[in-house]
Protein backbone atom coordinates (compact mmCIF):
# COMPACT_ATOMS: atom_id res chain seq x y z
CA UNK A 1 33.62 -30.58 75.26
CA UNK A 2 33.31 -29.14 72.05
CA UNK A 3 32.23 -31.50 69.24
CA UNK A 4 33.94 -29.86 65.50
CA UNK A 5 31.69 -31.77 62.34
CA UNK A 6 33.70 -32.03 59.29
CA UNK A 7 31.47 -32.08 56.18
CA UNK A 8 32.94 -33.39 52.94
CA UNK A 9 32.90 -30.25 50.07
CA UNK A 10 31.89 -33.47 47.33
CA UNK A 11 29.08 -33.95 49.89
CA UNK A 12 28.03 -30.14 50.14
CA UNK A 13 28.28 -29.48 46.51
CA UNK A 14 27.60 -32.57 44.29
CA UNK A 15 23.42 -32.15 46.30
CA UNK A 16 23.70 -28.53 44.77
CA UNK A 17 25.57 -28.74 41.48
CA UNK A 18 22.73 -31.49 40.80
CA UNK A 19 20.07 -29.63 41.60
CA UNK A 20 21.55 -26.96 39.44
CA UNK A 21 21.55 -28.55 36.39
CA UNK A 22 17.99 -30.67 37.06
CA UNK A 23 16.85 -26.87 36.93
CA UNK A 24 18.69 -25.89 33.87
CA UNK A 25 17.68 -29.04 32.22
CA UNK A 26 14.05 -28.52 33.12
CA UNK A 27 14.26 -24.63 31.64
CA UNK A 28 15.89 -25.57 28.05
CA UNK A 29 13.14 -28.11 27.64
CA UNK A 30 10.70 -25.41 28.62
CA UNK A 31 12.20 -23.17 26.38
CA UNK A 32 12.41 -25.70 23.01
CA UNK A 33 8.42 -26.30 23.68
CA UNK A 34 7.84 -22.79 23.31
CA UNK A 35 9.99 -22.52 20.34
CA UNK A 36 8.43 -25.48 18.68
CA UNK A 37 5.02 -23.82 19.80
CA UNK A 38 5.81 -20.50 18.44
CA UNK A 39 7.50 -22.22 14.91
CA UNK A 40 3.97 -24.15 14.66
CA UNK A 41 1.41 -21.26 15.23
CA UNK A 42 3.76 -18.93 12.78
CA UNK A 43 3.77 -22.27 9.99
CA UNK A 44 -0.66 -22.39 10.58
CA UNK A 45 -0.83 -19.02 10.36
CA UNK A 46 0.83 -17.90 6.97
CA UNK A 47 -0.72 -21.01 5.72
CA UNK A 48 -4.05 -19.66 6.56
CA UNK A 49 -2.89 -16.35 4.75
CA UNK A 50 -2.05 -18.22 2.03
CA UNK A 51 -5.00 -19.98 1.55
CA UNK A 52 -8.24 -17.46 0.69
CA UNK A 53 -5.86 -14.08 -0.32
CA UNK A 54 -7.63 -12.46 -2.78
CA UNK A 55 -5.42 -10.87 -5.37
CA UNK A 56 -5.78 -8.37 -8.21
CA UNK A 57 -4.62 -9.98 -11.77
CA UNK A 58 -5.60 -6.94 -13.53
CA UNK A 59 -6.53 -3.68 -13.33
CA UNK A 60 -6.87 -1.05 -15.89
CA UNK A 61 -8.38 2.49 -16.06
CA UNK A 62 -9.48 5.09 -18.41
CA UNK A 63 -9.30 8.70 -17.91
CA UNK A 64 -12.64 10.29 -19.95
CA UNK A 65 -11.49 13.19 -22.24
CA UNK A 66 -12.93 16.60 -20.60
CA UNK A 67 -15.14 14.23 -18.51
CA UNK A 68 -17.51 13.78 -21.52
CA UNK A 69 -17.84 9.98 -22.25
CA UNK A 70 -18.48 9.92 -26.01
CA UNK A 71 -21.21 6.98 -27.31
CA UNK A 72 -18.30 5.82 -29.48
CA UNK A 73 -15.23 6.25 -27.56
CA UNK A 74 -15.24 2.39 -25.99
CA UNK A 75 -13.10 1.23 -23.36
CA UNK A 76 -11.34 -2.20 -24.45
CA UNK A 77 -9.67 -4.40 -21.32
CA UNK A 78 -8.12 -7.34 -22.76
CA UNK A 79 -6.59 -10.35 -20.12
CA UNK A 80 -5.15 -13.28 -19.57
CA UNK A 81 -6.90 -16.09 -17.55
CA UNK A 82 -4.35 -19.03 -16.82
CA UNK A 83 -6.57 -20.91 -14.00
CA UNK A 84 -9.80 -22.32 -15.25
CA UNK A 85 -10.21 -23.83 -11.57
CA UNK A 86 -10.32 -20.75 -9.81
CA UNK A 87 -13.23 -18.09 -8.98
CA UNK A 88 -13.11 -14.36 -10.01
CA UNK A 89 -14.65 -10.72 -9.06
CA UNK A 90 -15.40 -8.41 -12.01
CA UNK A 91 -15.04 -5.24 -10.19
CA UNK A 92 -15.82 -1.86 -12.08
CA UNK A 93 -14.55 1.98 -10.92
CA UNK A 94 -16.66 4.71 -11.83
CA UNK A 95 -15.34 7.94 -11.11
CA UNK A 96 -17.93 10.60 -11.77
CA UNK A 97 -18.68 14.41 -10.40
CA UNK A 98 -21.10 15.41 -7.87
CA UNK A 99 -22.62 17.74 -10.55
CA UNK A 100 -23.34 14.01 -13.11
CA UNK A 101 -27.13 15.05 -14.47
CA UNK A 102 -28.52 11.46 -13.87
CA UNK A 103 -29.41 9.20 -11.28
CA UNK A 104 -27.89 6.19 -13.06
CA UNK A 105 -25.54 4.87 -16.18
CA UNK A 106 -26.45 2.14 -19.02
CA UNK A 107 -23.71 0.71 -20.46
CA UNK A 108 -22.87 -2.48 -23.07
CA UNK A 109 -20.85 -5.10 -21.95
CA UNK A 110 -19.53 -6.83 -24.96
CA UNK A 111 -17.35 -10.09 -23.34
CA UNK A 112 -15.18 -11.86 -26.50
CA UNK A 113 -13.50 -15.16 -25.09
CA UNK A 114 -10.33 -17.44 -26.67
CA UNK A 115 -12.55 -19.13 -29.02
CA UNK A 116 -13.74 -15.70 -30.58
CA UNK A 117 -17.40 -15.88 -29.58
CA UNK A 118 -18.61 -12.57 -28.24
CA UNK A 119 -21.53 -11.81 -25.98
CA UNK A 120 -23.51 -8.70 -25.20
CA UNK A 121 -25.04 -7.54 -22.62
CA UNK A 122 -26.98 -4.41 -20.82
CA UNK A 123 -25.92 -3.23 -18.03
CA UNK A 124 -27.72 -0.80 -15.79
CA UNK A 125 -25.78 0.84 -12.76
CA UNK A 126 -27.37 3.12 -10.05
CA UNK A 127 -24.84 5.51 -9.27
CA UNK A 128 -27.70 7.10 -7.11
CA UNK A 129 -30.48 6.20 -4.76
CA UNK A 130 -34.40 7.86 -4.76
CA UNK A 131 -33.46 10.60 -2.88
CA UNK A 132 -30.08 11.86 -4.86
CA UNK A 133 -27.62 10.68 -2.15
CA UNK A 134 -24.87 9.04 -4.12
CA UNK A 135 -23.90 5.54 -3.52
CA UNK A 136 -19.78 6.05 -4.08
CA UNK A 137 -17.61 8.17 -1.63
CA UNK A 138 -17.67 11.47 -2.75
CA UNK A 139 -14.63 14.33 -1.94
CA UNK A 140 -13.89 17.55 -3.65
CA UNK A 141 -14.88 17.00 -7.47
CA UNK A 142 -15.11 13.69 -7.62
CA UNK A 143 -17.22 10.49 -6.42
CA UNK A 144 -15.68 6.87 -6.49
CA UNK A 145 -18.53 4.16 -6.57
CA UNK A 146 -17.01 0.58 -6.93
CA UNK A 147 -19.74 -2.45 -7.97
CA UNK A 148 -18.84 -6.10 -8.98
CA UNK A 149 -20.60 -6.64 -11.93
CA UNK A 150 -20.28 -10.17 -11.97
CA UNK A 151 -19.26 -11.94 -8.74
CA UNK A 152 -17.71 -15.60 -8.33
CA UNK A 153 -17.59 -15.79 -12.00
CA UNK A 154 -15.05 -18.80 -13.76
CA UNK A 155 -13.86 -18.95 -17.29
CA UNK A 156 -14.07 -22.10 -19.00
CA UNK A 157 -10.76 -21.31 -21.10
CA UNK A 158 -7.19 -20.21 -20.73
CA UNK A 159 -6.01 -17.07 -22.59
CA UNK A 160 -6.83 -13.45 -23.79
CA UNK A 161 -9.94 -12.84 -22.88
CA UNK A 162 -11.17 -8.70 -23.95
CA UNK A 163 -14.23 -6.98 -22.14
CA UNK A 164 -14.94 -3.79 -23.89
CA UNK A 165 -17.65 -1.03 -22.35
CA UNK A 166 -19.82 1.51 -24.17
CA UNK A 167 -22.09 4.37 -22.57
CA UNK A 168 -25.56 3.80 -23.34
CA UNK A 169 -27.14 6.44 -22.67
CA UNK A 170 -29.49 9.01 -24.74
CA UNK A 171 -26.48 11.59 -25.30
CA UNK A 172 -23.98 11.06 -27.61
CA UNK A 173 -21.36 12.76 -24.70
CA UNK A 174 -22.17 11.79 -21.17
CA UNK A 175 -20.97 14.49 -19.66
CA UNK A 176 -19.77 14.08 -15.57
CA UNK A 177 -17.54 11.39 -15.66
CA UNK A 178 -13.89 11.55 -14.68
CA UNK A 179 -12.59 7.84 -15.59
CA UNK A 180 -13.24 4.23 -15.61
CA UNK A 181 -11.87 1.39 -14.24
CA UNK A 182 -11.78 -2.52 -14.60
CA UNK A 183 -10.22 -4.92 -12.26
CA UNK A 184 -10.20 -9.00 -12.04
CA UNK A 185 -9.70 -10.13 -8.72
CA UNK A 186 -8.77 -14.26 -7.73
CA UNK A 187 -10.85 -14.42 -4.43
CA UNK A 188 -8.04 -17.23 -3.48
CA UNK A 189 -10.87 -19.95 -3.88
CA UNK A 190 -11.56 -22.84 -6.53
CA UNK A 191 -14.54 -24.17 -8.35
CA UNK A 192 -16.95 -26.93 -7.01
CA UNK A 193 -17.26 -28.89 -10.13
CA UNK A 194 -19.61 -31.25 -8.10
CA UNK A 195 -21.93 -29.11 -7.04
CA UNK A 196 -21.82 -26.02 -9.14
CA UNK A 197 -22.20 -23.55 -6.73
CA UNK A 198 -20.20 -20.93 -8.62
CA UNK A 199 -22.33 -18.65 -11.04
CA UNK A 200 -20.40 -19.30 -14.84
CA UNK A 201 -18.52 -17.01 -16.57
């Protein structure tokens, strides 16, 4: 005698169509933790960018007349400084050729602030060690040494600020240099007014 089982189709499928969507339901949860992981590293990571970019907030150069820096042709870079909080990089481009007669380069650094006071100073810049090899990058005709002269520097005041550079050497026309630059760069940090642990500007 043959026995003939007839199954329900609400008891074959409904196991299956359940299972089904238990699965689906399991993957789009899956799927919105990885989105909400992915939308969280992206958010900590361009605020990490953010925070600490250094930027440029100005940058000017002078080309040097037949490469023959004159002791009276000075090179004026006036600025404004709107952030007394944050901390600075004076950054200066000399652009000299290989054939420059000296090892180094004296220049004044005459800084004039809001208030009108200006300062002076001397500033002596190996461009060159003790055995001639020069300290920029050199190519072709030209060698590009970039020095900070003053790092983490603040200002104490908002407003044009003017930094203005004279050779000082013993020639009236240095001869060997192509041009000079002068940038400010925020380093994206700000001032510890407790401790004082930024050199002042």
């Amino acid at each position: 005698m043959t026995f003939i089982h007839t199954i329900k189709i609400q008891e074959f499928v409904l196991p299956i169509l359940g299972f089904f969507l238990i699965g689906c339901k399991i993957n789009i949860v899956k799927q919105i933790k990885n989105l909400l992981f992915i939308l969280w590293a992206t958010l900590l990571g361009i605020f990490f960018v953010a925070c600490g970019k250094e930027k440029t907030i100005f940058e000017k150069s002078y080309d040097i007349k037949n490469q023959q820096w004159s002791y009276t042709d000075t090179l004026d870079f006036t600025f404004d400084i709107a952030d007394t909080m944050s901390i600075y990089d004076i950054v200066l481009n000399i652009n000299h050729t290989p054939q420059y007669p000296m090892q180094n380069i004296y220049m004044n650094i005459y800084t004039q602030f809001p208030s009108g006071e200006r300062i002076k100073q001397l500033l002596n810049i190996d461009l060159a060690d003790n055995t001639g090899k020069w300290e920029g990058k050199c190519s072709g005709s030209e060698c590009l040494f970039e020095i900070p002269i003053q790092s983490n520097a603040f200002f104490n005041a908002t407003g044009k600020h003017n930094i203005t550079l004279e050779q000082y050497m013993r020639v009236e026309n240095l001869a060997g240099v192509n041009n000079i630059a002068l940038k400010i760069v925020d380093k994206g940090e700000k001032r510890d007014l407790s401790a004082d642990a930024v050199k002042k500007k």
